[in-house]
C-alpha atoms as a PDB file:
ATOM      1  CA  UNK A   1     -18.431  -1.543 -21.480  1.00  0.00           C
ATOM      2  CA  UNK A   2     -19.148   1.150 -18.538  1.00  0.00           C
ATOM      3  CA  UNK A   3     -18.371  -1.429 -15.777  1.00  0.00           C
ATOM      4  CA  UNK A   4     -15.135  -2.800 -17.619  1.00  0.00           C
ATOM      5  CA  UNK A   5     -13.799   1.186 -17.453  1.00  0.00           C
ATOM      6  CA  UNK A   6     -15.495   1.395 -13.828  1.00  0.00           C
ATOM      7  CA  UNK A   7     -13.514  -2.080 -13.322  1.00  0.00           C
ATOM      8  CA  UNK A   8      -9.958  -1.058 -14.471  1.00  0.00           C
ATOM      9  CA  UNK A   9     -10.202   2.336 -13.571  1.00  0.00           C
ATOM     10  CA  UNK A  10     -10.759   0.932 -10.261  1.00  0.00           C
ATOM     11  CA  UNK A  11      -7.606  -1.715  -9.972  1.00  0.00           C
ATOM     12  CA  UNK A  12      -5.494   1.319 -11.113  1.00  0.00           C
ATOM     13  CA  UNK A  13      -6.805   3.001  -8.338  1.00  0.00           C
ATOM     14  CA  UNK A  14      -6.166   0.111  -6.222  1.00  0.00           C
ATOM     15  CA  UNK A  15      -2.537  -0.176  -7.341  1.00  0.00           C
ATOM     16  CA  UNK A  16      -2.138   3.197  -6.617  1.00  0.00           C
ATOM     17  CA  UNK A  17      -3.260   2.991  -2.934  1.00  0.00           C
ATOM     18  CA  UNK A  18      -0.843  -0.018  -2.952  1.00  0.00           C
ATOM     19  CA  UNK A  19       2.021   1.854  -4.503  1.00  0.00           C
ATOM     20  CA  UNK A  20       1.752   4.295  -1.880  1.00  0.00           C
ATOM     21  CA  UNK A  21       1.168   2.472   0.990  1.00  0.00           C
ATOM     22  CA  UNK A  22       4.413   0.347  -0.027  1.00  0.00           C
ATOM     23  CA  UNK A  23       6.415   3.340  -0.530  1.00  0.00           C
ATOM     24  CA  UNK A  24       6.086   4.912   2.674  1.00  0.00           C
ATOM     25  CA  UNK A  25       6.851   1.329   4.773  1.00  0.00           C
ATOM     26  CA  UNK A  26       9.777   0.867   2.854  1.00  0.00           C
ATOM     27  CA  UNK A  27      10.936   4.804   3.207  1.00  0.00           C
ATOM     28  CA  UNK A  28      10.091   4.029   7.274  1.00  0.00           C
ATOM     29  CA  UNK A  29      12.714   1.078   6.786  1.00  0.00           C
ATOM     30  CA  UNK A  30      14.339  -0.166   9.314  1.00  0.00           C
ATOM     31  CA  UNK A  31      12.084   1.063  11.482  1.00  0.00           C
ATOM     32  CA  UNK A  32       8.434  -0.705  11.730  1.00  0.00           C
ATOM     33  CA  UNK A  33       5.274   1.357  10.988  1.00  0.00           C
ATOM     34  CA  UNK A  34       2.047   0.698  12.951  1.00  0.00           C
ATOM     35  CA  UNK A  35      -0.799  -0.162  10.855  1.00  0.00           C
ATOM     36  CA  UNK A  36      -1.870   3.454  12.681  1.00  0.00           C
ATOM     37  CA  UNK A  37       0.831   5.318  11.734  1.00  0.00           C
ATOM     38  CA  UNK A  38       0.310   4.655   8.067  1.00  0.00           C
ATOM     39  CA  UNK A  39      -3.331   5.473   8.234  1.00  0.00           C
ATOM     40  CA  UNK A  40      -2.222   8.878   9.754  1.00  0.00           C
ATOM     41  CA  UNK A  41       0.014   9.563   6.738  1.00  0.00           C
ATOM     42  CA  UNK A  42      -2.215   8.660   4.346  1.00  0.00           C
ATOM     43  CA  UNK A  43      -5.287  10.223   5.680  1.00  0.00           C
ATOM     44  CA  UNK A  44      -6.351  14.032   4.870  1.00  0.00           C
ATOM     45  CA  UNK A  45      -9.477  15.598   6.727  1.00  0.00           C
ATOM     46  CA  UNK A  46     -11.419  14.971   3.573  1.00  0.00           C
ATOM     47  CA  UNK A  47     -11.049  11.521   4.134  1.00  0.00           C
ATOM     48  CA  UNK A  48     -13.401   8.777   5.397  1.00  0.00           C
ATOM     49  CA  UNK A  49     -14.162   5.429   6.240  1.00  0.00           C
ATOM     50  CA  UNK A  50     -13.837   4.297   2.351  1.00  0.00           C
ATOM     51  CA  UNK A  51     -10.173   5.340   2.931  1.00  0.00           C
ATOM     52  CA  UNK A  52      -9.072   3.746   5.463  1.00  0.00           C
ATOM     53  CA  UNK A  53     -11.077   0.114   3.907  1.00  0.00           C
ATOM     54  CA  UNK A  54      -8.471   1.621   0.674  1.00  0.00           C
ATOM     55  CA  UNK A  55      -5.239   1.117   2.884  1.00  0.00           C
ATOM     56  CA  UNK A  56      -6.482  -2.046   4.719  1.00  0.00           C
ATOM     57  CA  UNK A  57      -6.886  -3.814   1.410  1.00  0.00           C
ATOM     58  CA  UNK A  58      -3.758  -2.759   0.061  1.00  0.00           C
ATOM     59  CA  UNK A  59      -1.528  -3.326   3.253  1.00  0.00           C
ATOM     60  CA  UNK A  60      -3.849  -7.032   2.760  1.00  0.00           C
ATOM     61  CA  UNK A  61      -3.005  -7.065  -0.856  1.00  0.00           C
ATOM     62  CA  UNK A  62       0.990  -6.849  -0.651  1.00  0.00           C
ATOM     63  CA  UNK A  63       1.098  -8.881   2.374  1.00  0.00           C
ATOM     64  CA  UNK A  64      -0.678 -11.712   0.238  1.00  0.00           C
ATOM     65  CA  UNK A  65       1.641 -11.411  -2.327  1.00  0.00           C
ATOM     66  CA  UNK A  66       4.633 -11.295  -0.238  1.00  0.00           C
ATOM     67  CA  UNK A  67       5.776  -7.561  -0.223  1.00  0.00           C
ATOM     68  CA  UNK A  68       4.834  -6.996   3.463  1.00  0.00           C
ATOM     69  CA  UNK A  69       5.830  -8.299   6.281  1.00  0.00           C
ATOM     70  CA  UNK A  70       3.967  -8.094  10.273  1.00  0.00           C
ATOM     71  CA  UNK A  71       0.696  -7.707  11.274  1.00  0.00           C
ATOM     72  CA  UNK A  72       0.287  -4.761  13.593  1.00  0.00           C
ATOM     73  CA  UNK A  73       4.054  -3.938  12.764  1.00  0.00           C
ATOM     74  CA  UNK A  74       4.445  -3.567   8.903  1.00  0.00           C
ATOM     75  CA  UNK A  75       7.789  -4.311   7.322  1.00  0.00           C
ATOM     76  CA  UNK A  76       8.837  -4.358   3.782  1.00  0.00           C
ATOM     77  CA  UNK A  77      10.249  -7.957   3.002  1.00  0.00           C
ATOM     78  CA  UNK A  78      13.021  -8.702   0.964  1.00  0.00           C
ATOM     79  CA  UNK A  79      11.850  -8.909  -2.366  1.00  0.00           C
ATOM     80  CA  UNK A  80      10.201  -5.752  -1.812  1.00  0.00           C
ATOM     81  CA  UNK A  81      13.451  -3.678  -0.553  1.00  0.00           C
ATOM     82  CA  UNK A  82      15.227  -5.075  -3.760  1.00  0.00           C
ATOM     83  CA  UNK A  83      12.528  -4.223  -6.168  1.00  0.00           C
ATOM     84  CA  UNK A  84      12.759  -0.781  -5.270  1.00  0.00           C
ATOM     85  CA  UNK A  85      16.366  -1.045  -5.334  1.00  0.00           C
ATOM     86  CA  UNK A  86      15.840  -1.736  -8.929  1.00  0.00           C
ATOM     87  CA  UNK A  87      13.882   0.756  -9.797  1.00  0.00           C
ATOM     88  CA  UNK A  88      12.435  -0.703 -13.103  1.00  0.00           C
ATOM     89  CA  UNK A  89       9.814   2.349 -13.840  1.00  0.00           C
ATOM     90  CA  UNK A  90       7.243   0.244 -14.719  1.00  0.00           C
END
């Protein structure tokens, strides 16, 4: 039961990294953003070497799944531009 909370509370951490990672490439849009660039934003003094494996999986995460675009040059894709157009608050 302990690693099925450790497990979930650990995805919604995940989806939060991701959430915020995808909301600051598509408030950077049109304009690309460096896979640097985001770390800088998203990194505080307090933070280490666990975050910046955090934003690496979640830039890898929405680019499997479509929602980012580039390599060293991160984009939002379509889908991703009209999902926040939509703003479904889920």
């Amino acid at each position: 039961m302990d690693g099925e909370l450790s497990r979930n509370g650990s995805e919604q951490w995940q989806r939060s990294v991701e959430s915020a990672v995808l909301a600051i490439v598509i408030e950077r849009h049109p304009e690309p953003l460096s896979r640097s660039e985001l770390l800088a934003e998203m990194m505080s003094e307090a933070d280490g070497q666990s975050r910046v494996a955090e934003v690496e999986h979640a830039v890898d995460g929405l680019s499997s799944v479509g929602l980012l675009a580039g390599d060293q040059k991160l984009l939002p894709t379509p889908a991703a531009l009209r999902s926040s157009e939509l703003d479904l608050g889920l």
